[in-house]
N, C-alpha and C. Protein backbone atom coordinates (compact mmCIF):
# COMPACT_ATOMS: atom_id res chain seq x y z
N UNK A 1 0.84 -1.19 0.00
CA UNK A 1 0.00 0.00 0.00
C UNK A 1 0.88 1.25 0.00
N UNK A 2 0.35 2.21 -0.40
CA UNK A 2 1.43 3.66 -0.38
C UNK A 2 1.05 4.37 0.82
N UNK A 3 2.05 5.46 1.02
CA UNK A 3 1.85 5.30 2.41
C UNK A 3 0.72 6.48 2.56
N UNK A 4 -0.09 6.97 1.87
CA UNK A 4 -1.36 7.35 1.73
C UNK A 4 -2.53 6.29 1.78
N UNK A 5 -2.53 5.69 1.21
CA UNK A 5 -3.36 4.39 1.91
C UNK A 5 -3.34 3.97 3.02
N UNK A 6 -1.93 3.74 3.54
CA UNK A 6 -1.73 2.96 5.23
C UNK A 6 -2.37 4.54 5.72
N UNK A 7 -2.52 5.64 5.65
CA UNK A 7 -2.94 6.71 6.54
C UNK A 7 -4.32 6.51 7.10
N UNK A 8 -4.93 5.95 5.60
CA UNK A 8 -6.44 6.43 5.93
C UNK A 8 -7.22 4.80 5.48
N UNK A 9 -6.27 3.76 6.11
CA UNK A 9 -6.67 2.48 6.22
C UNK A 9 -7.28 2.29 7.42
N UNK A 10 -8.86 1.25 7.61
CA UNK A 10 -9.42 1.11 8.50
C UNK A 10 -8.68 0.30 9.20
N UNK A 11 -8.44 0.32 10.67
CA UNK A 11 -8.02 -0.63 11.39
C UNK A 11 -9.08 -1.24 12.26
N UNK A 12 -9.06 -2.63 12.62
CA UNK A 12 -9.84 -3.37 13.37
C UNK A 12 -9.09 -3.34 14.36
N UNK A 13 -8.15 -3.63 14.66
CA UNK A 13 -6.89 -3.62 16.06
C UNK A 13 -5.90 -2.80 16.14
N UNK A 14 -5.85 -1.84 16.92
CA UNK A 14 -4.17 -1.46 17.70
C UNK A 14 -3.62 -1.86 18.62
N UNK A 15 -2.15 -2.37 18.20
CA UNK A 15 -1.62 -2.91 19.10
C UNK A 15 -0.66 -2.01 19.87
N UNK A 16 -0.53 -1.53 20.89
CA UNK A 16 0.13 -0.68 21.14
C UNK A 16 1.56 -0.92 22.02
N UNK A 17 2.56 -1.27 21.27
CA UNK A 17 3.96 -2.28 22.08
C UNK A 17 5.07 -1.83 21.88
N UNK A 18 4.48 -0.15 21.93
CA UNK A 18 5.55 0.66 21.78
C UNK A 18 6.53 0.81 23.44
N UNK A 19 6.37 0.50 24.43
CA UNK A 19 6.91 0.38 25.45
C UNK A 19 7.59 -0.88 25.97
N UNK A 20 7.54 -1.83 24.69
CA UNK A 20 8.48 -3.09 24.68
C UNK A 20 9.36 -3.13 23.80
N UNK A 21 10.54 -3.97 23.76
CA UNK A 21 12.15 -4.32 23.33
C UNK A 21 11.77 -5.57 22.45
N UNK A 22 12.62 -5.56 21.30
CA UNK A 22 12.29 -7.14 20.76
C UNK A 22 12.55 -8.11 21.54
N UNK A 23 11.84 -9.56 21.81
CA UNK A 23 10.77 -9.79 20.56
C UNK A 23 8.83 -9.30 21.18
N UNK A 24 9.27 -8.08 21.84
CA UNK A 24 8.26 -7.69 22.39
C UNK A 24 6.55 -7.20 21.64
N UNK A 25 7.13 -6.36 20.64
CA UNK A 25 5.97 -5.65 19.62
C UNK A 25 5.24 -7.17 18.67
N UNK A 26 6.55 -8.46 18.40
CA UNK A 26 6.30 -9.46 17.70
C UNK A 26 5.11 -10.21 19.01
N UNK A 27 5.61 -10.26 19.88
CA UNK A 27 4.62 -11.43 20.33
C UNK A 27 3.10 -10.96 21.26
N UNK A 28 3.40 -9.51 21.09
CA UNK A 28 2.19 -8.81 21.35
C UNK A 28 1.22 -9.21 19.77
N UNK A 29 1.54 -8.50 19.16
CA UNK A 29 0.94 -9.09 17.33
C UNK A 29 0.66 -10.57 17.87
N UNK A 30 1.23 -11.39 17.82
CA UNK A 30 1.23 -12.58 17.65
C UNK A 30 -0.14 -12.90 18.87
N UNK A 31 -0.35 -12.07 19.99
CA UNK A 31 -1.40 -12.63 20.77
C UNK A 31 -2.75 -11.95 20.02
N UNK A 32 -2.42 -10.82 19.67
CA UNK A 32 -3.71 -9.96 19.62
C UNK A 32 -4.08 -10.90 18.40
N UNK A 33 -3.47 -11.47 16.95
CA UNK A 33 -3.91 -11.76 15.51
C UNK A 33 -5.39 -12.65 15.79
N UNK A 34 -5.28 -13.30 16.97
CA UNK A 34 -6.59 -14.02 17.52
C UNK A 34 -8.28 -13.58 17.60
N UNK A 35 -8.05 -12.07 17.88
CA UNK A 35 -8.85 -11.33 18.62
C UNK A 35 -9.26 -10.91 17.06
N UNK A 36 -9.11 -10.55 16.15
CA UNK A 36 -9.47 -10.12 14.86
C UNK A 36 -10.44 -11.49 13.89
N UNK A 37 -11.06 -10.94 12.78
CA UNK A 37 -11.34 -12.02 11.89
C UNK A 37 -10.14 -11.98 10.48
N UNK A 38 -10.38 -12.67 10.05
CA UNK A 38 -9.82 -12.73 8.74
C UNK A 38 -10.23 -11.56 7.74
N UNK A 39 -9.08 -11.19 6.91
CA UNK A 39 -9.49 -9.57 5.94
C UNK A 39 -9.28 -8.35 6.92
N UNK A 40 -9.50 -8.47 8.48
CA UNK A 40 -9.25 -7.68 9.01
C UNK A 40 -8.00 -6.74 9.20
N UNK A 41 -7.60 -5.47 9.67
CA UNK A 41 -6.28 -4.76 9.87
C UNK A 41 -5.80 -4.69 10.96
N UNK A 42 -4.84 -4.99 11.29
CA UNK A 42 -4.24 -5.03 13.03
C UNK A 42 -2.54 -4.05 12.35
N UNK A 43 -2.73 -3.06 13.56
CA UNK A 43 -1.81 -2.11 13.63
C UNK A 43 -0.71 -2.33 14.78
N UNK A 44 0.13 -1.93 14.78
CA UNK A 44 1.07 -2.66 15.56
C UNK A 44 2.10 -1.34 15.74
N UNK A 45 1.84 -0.48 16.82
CA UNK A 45 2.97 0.80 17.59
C UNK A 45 3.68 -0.04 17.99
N UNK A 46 5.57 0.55 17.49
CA UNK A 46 6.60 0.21 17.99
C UNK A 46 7.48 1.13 17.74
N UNK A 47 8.36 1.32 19.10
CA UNK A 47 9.46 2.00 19.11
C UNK A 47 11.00 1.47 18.19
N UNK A 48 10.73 0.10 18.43
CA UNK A 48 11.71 -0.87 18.33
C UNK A 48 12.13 -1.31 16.83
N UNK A 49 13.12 -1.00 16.17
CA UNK A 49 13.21 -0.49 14.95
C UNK A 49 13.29 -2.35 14.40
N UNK A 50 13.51 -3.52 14.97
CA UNK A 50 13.36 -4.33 14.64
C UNK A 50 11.81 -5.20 13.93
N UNK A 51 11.03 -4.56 14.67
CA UNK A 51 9.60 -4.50 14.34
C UNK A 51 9.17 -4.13 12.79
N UNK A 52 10.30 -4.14 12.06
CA UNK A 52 9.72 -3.31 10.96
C UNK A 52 10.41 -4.58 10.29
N UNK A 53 11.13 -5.68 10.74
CA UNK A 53 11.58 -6.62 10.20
C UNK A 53 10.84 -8.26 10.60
N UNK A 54 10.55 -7.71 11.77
CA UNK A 54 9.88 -9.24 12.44
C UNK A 54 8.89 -9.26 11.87
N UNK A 55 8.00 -8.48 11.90
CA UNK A 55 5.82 -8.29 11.18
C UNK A 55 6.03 -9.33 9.73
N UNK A 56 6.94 -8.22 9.48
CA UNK A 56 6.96 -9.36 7.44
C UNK A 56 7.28 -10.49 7.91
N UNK A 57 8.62 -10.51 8.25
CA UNK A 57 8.82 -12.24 8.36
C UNK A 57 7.74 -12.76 9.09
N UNK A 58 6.95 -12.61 9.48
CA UNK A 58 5.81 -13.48 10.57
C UNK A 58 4.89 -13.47 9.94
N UNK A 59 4.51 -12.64 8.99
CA UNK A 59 3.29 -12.65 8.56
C UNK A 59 3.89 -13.09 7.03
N UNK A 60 4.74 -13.24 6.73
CA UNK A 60 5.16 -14.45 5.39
C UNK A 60 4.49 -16.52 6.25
N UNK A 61 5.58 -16.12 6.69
CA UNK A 61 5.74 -17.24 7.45
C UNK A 61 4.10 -17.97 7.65
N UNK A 62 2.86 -16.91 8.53
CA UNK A 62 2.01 -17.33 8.52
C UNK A 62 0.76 -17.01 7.64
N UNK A 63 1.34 -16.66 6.58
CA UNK A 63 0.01 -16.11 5.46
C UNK A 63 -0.67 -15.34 5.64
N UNK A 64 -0.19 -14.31 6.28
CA UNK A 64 -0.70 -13.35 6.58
C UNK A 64 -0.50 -12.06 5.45
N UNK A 65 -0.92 -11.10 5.27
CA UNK A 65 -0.86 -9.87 4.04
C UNK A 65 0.10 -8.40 5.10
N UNK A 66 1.39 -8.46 5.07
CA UNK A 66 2.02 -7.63 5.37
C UNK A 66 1.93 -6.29 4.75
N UNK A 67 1.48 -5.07 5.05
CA UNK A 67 0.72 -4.04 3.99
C UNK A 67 1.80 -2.85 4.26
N UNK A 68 2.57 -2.78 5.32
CA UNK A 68 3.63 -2.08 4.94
C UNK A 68 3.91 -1.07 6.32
N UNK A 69 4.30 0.07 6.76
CA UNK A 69 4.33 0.63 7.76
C UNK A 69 4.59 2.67 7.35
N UNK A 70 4.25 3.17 8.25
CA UNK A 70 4.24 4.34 8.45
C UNK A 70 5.27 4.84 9.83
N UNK A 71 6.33 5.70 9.08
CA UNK A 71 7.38 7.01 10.51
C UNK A 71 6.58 7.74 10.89
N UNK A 72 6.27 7.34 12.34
CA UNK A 72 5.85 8.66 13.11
C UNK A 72 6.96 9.01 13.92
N UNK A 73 6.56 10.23 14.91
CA UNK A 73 7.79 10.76 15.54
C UNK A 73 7.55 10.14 16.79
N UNK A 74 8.92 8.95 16.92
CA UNK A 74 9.47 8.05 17.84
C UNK A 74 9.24 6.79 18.13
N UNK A 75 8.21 6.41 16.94
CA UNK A 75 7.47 5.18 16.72
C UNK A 75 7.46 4.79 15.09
N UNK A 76 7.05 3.55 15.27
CA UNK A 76 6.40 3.30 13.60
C UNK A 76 4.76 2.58 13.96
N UNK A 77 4.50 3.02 13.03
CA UNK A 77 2.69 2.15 12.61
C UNK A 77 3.08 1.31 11.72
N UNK A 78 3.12 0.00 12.01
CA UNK A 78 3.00 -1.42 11.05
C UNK A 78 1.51 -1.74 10.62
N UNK A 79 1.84 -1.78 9.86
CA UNK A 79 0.32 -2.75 9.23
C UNK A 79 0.40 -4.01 8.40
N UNK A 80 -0.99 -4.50 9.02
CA UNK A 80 -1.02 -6.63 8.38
C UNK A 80 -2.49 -6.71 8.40
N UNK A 81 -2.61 -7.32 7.50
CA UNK A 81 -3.75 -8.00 7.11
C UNK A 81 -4.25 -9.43 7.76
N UNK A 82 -4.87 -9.74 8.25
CA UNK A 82 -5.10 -11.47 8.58
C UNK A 82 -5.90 -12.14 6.99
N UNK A 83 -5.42 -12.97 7.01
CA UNK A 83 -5.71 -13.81 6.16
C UNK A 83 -6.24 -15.45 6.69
């Protein structure tokens, strides 16, 4: 998605794990993906610049639709799709 799309994409979940260290923001995602349906958007705040590497690989891994992320100031907004 461009990052005009991720702006004004509906989210079903925020995850907010911006006050955790890897693999902290990953296994927060990893509890919340439950709580959503499928097609849904789960957002994922992180400080943790690794987070912008774990989401894809996890959401390859589990077929999930990795849609890309947004710089805010002192964080990032990840975004994933459930599939």
């Amino acid at each position: 998605m461009t990052q005009e799309e991720l702006i004004n994409v509906k989210v079903a979940k925020t995850v907010d794990a911006r006050g955790t260290a890897c693999p902290g923001p990953l296994l927060e995602a990893k509890k919340a993906i439950g709580t959503i349906k499928v097609g849904d958007i789960m957002e994922i705040l992180s400080a943790d610049e690794g987070t912008k590497v774990d989401i894809p690989k996890w959401c390859q891994k589990q077929g999930h639709e990795y849609l890309g992320a947004l710089e805010e100031k002192g964080y990032f907004k990840v975004f994933m799709k459930k599939k």
